[in-house]
Protein backbone atom coordinates (compact mmCIF):
# COMPACT_ATOMS: atom_id res chain seq x y z
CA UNK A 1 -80.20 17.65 -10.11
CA UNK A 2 -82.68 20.20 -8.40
CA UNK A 3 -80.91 23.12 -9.50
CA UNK A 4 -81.19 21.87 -13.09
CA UNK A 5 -85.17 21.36 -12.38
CA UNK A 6 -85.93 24.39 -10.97
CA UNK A 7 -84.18 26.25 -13.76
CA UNK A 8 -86.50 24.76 -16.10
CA UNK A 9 -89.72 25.64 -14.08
CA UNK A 10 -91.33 28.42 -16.02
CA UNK A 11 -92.47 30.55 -12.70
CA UNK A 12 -88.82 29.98 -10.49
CA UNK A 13 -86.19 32.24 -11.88
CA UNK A 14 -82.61 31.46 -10.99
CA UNK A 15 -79.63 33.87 -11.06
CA UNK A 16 -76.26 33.53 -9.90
CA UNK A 17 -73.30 36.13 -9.51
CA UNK A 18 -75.62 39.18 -10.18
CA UNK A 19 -73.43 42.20 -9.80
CA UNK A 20 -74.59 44.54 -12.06
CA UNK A 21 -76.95 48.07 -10.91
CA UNK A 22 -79.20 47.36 -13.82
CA UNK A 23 -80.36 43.95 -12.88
CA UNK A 24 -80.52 44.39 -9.66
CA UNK A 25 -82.92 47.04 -10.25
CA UNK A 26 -84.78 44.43 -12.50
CA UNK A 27 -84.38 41.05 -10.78
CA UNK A 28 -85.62 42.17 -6.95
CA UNK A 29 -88.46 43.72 -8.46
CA UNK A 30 -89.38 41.52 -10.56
CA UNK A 31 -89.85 38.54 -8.22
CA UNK A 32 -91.77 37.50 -4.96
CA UNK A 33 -89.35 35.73 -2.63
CA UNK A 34 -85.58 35.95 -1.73
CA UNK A 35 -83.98 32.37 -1.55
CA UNK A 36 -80.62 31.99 0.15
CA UNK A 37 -79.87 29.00 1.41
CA UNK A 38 -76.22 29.11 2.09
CA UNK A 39 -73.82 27.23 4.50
CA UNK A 40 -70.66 29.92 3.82
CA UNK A 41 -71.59 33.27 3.87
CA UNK A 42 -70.23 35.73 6.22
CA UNK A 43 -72.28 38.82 6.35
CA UNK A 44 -75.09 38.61 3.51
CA UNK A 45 -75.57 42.07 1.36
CA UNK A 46 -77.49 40.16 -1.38
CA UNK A 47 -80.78 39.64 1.30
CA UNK A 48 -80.12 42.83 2.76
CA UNK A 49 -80.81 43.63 -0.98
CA UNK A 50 -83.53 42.21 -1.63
CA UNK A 51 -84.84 43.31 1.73
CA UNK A 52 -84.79 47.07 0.41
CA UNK A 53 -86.95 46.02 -2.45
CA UNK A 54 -89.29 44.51 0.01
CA UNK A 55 -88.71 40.27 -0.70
CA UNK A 56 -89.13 37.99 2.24
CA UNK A 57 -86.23 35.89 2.31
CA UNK A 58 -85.62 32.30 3.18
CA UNK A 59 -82.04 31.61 4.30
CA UNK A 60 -80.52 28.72 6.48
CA UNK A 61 -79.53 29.99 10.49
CA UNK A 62 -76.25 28.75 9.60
CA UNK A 63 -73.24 30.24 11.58
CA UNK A 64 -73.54 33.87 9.82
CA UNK A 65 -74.95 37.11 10.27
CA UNK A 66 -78.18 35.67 8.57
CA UNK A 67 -80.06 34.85 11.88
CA UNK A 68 -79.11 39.02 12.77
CA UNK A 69 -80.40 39.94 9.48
CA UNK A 70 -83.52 38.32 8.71
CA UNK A 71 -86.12 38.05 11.57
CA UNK A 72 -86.97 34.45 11.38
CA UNK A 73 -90.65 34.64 11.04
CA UNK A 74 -91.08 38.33 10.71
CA UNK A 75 -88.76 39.86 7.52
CA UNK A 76 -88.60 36.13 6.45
CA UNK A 77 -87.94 32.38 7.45
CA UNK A 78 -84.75 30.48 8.36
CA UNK A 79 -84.26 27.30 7.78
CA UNK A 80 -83.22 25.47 11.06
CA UNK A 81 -79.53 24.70 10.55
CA UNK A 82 -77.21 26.07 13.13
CA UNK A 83 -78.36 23.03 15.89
CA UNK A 84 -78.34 20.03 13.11
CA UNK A 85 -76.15 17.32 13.65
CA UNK A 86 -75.06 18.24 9.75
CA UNK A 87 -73.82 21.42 11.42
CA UNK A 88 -71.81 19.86 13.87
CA UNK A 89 -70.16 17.65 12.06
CA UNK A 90 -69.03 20.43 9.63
CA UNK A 91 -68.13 22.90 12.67
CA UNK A 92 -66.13 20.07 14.03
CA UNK A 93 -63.94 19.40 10.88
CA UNK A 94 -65.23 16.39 10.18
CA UNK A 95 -65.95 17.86 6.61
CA UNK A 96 -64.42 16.55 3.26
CA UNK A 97 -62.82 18.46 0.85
CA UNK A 98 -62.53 18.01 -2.51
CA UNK A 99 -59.76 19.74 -4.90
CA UNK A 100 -58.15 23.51 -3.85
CA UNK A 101 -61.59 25.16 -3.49
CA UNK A 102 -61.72 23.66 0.66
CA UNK A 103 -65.30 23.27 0.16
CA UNK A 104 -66.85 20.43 1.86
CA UNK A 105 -69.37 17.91 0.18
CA UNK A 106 -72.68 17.96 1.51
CA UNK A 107 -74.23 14.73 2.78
CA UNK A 108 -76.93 13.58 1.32
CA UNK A 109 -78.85 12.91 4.32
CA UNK A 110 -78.31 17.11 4.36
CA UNK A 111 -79.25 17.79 0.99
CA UNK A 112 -82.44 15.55 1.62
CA UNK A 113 -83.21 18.01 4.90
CA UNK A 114 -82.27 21.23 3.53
CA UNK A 115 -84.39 20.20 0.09
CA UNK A 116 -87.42 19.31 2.38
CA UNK A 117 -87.11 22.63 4.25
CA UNK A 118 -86.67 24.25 1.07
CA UNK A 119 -90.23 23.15 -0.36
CA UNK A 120 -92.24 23.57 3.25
CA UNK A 121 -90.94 27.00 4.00
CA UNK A 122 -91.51 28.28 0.03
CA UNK A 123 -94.49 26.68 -0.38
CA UNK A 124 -95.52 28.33 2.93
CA UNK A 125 -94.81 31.76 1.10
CA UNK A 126 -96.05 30.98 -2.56
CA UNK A 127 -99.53 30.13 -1.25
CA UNK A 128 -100.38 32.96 1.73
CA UNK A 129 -100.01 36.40 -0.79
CA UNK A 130 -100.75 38.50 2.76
CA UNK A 131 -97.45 36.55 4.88
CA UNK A 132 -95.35 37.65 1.57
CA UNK A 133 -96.41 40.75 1.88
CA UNK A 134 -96.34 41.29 5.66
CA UNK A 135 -92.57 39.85 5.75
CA UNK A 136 -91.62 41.86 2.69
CA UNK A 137 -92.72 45.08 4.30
CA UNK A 138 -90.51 44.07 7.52
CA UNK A 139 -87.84 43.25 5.90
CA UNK A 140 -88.17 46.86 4.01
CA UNK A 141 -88.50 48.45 7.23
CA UNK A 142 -85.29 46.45 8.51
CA UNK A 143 -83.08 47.34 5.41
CA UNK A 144 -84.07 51.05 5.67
CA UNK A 145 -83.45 51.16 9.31
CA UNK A 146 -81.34 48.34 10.87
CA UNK A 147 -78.78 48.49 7.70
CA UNK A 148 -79.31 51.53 5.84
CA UNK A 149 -75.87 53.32 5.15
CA UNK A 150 -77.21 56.49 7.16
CA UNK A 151 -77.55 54.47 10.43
CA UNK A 152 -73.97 52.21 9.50
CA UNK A 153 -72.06 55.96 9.04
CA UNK A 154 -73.77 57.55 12.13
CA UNK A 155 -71.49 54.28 14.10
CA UNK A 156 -68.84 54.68 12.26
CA UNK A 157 -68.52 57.70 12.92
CA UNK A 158 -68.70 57.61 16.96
CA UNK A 159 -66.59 54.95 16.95
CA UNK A 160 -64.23 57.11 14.56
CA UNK A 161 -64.99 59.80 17.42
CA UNK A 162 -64.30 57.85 20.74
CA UNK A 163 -60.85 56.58 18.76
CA UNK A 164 -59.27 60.40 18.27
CA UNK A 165 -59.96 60.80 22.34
CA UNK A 166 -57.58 58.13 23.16
């Protein structure tokens, strides 16, 4: 399918379950844009990630903290997801499973939408250098700021704080 395409495509570099400090410190640098277009993730550390090595990101709005963490049209682009009638269906359990994994089979009338997305909002990226750049460099500012582990410790620890008064 696509996946198989793109991992043939000499420019598009694909990598999957990338845990290790060494290639993280070579992957993020080493490429131009951020591509996560999930339907299941909670939070999202991997853009934050790539974020703090300056990559715009393209993610789906779906119902996660993506939408919080990447400023549609600013650190990055989200692909319109959340307000689909793909979405609802899913949100309402109308999803199918398939074997112990509970992970429901994406339409194809999805996968067509999500695919054409895909292409308009990279292609968008891959051909203005100065957007990349300008979302990269928000996105930096975002993961250094927004999400940096000095700001998350500072709330921790007030909320760690206002807990011992009770």
């Amino acid at each position: 399918g696509l996946f198989k395409k793109a991992k043939r495509m000499k420019k598009v570099n694909i990598f999957q379950n990338v845990n290790d400090k060494d290639k993280l410190n070579f992957y993020y640098p080493n490429n131009d844009i951020f591509v996560f277009p999930t339907l299941e993730e909670n939070f999202g550390f991997t853009p934050i990630e790539a974020m703090g090595f300056g990559l715009p990101v393209v993610a789906t709005d779906f119902k996660t903290a993506l939408p919080e963490i990447v400023e549609d049209g600013k650190s990055g682009i989200l692909i319109k997801y959340r307000h689909t009638d793909f979405a609802k269906c899913i949100l309402n359990g109308e999803e199918r499973y398939r074997s112990r994994n509970i992970k429901y089979e994406i339409p194809k009338r999805l996968h067509k939408y999500l695919v054409k997305e895909l292409v308009e909002k990279l292609s968008l990226l891959i051909e203005d250098f100065k957007l990349r750049k300008k979302m990269g460099l928000r996105g930096l500012k975002i993961a250094r700021t927004k999400f940096s582990f000095d700001r998350r410790n500072k709330l921790l620890k007030r909320v760690y704080e206002e807990a011992l008064r009770f």
